[in-house]
Protein backbone atom coordinates (compact mmCIF):
# COMPACT_ATOMS: atom_id res chain seq x y z
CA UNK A 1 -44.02 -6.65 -17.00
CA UNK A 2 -41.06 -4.49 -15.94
CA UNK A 3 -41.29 -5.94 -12.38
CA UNK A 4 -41.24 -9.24 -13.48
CA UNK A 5 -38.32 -8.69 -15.93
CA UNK A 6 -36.36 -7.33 -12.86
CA UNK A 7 -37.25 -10.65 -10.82
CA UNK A 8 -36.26 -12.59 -13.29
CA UNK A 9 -32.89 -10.28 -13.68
CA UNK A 10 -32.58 -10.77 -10.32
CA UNK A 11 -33.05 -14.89 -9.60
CA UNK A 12 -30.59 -14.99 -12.70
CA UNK A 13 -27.95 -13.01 -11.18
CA UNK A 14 -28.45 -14.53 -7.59
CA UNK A 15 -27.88 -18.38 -8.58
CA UNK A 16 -24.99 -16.87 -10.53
CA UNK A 17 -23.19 -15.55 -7.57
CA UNK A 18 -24.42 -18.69 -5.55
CA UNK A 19 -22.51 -20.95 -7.99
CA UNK A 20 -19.54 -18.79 -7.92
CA UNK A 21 -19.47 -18.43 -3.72
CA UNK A 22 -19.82 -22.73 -3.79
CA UNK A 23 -16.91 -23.07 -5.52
CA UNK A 24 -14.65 -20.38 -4.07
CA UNK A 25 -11.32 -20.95 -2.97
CA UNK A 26 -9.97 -23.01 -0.41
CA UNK A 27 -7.42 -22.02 1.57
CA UNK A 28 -5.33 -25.03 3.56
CA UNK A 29 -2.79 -22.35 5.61
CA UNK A 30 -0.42 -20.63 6.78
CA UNK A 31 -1.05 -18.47 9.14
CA UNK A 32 0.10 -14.46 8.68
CA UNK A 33 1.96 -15.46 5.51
CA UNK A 34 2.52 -12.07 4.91
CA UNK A 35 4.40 -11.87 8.28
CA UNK A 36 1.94 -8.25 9.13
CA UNK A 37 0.79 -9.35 12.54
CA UNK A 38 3.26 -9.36 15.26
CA UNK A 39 4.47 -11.74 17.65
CA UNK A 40 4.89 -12.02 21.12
CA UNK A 41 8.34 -13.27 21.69
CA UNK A 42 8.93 -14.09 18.48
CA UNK A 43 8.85 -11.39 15.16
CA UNK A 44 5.90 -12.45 13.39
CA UNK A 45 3.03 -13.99 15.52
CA UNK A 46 2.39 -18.07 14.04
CA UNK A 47 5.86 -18.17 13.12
CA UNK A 48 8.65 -19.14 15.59
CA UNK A 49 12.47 -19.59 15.36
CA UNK A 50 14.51 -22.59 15.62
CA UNK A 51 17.75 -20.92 15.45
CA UNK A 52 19.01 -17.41 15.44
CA UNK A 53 19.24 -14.80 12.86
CA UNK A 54 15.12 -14.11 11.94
CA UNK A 55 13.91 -10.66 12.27
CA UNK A 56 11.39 -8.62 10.30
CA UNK A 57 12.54 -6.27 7.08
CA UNK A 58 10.57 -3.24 6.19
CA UNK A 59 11.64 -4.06 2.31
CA UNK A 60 8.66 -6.62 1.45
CA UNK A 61 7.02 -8.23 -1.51
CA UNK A 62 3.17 -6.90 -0.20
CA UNK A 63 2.39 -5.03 3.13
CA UNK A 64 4.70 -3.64 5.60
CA UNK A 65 7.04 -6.50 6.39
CA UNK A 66 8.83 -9.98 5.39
CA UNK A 67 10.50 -12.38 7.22
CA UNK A 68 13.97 -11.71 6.77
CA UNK A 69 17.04 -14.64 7.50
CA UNK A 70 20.11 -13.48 8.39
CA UNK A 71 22.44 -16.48 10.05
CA UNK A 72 25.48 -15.87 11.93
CA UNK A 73 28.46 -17.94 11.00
CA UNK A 74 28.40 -21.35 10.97
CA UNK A 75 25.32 -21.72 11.80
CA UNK A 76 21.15 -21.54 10.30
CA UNK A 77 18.67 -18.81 10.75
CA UNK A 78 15.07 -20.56 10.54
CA UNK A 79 11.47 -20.30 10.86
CA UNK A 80 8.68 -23.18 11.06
CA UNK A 81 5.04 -22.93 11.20
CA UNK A 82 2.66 -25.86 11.85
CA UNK A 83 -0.56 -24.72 10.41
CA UNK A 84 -2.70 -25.89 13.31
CA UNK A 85 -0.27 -25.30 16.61
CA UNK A 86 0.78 -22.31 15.34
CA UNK A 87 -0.82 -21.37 12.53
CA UNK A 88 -4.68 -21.78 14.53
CA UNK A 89 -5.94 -23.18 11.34
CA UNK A 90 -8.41 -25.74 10.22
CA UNK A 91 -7.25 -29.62 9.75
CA UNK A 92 -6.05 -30.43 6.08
CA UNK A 93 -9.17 -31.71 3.92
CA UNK A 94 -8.01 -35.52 2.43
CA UNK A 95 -7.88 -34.96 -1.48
CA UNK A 96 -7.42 -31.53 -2.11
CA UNK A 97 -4.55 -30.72 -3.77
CA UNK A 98 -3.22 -27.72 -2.49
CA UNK A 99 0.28 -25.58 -3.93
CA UNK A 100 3.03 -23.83 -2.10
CA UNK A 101 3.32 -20.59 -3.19
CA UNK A 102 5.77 -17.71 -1.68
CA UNK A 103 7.80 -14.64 -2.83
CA UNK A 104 11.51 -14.86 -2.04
CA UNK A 105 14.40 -12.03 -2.31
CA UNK A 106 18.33 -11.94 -1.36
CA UNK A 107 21.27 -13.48 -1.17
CA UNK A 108 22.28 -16.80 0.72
CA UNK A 109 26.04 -15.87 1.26
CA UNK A 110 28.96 -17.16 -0.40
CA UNK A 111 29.22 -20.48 1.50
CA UNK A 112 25.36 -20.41 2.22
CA UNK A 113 22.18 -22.15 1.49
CA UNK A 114 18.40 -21.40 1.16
CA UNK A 115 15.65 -24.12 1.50
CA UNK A 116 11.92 -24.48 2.75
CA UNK A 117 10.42 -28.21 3.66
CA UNK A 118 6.68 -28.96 3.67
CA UNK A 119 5.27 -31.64 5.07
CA UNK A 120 1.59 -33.12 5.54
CA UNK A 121 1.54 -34.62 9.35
CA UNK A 122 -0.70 -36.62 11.18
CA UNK A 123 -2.63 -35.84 14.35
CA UNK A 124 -0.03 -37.56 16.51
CA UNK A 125 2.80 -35.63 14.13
CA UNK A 126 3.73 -38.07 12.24
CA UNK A 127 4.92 -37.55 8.66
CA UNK A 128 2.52 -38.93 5.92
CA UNK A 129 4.37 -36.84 3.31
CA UNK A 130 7.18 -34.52 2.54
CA UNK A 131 8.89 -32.14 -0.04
CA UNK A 132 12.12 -32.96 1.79
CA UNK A 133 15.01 -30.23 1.44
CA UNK A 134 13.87 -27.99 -1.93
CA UNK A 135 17.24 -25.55 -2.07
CA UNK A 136 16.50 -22.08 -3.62
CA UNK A 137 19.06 -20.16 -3.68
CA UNK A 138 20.22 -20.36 -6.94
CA UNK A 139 16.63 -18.79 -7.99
CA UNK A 140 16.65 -15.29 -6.20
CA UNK A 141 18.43 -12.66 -6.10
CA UNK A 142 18.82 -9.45 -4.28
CA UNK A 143 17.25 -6.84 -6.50
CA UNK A 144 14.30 -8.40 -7.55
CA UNK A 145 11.22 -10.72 -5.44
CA UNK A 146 10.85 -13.98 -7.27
CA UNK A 147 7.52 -16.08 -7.07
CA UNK A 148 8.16 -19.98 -5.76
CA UNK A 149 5.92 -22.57 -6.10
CA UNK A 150 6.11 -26.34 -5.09
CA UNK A 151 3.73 -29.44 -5.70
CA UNK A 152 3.52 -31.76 -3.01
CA UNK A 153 0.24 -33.80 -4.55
CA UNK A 154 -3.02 -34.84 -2.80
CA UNK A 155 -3.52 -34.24 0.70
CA UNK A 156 -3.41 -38.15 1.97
CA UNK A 157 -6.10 -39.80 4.15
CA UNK A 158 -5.32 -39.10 7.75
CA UNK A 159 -3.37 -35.90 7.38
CA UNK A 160 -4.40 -33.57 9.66
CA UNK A 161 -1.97 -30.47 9.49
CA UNK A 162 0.51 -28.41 7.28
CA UNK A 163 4.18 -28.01 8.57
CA UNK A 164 6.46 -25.18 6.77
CA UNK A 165 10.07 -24.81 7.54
CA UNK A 166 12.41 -22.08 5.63
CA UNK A 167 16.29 -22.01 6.90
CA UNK A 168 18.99 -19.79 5.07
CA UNK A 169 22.44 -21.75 6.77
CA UNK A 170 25.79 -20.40 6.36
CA UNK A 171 29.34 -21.62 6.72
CA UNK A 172 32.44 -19.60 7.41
CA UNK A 173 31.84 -15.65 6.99
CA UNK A 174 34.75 -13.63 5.94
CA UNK A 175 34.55 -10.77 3.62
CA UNK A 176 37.70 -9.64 3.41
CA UNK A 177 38.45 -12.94 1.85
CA UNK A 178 35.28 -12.79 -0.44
CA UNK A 179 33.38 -15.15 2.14
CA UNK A 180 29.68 -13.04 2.39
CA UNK A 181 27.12 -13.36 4.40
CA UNK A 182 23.66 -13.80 3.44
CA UNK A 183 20.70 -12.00 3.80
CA UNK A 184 17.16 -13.65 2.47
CA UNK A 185 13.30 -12.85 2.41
CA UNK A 186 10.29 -14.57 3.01
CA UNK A 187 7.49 -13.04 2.13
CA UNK A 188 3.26 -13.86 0.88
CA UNK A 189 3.51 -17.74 2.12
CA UNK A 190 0.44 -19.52 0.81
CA UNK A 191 -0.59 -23.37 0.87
CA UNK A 192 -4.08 -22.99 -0.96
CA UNK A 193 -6.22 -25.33 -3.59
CA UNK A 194 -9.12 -23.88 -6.21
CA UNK A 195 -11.66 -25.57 -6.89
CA UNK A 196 -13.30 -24.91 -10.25
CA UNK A 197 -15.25 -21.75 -10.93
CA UNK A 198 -17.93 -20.27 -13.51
CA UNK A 199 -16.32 -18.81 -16.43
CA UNK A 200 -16.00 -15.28 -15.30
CA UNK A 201 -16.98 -14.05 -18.80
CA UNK A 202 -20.10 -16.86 -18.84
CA UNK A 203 -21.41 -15.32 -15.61
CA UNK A 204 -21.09 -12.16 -16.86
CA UNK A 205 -22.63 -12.69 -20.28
CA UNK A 206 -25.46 -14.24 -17.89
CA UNK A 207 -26.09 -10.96 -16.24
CA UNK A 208 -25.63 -8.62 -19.15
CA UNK A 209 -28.20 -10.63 -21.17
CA UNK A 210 -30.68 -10.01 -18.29
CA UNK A 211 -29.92 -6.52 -18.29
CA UNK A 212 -30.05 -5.91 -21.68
CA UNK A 213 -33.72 -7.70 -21.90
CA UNK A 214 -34.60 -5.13 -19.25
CA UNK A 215 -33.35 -2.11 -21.11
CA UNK A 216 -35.13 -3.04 -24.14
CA UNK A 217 -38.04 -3.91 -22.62
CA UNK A 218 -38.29 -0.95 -20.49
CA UNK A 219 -36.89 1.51 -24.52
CA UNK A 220 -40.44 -0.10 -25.83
């Protein structure tokens, strides 16, 4: 009897976990969106710069780094990642509806901006849909990280890959006239969808029934 309580204990807990593994997360891109893994002539490897001004900073939200935008005057420090020419990554899956997550810290400057675009593309690149410019900079600030998150909808039919941009642009610079520059952070960038999961607590009031049939069986 004991062995057969423990088979059963087992089966119960193995389709448990089975269900659970089925309907684990699904993750759409980026590529090093914790910025960890170095590049090779660029700071952070699966994310290049379009303009100058990104480097690495030591002070991140996780880990041991974050993107950091700095922009010289009059001009726009950015970074871009497509999630499968960069970013290595799977295509897109049509219908899942993934969000835009990522941590954000600093300062855009007195006459500067912050902003990310995401776009879903098309094999041939083509845009099938876009966040278009989402400014930011009015939510951080430079003491503390701040969470950002961003709906674009349903990944449409024929939508093959994930495009991220994040610029911090800045006009004239001049701080002993109270023009500052800006400094901001990128850090923990995340494009992912859930799918639905066992209650945590039904799975485990699944197991700990089993288990407690076994203890009282085996307290006889």
């Amino acid at each position: 009897m004991k062995k057969k309580m423990l088979m059963t204990f087992a089966v119960i807990v193995s389709v448990a976990f089975l269900g659970d593994s089925i309907n684990a997360a699904t993750v759409n891109g980026f590529a090093n969106g914790g910025f960890e893994t170095p590049g090779v002539g660029t700071p952070a490897e699966s994310w290049p710069s379009a303009a100058a001004g990104y480097t690495l900073s030591s002070d991140s939200h996780t880990g041991s780094f974050a993107a950091q935008l700095a922009s010289p005057e009059l001009n726009a420090a950015v970074i871009l990642q497509n999630s499968i020419e960069q970013g290595g990554l799977p295509p897109l899956t049509p219908g899942d509806h993934p969000i835009l997550t990522f941590q954000s810290k600093g300062f855009a400057g007195t006459t500067g901006n912050a902003l990310f675009a995401l776009r879903y593309l098309d094999q041939s690149g083509a845009i099938l849909a876009s966040s278009g410019n989402q400014f930011f900079q009015n939510l951080i600030n430079p003491n503390t990280w701040t969470e950002i998150s961003f709906d674009l909808g349903v990944v449409p039919a024929g939508a093959d890959a994930a495009f991220i941009e994040f610029s911090q642009g800045i006009g004239p610079i001049d701080p002993g006239n109270g023009l500052l520059a800006g400094l901001v952070l990128i850090d923990n960038v995340n494009l992912s969808v859930v799918s639905a999961v066992p209650e945590p607590t039904s799975v485990a009031m699944l197991g700990l029934c089993g288990f407690g049939m076994i203890v009282r069986r085996r307290r006889r």
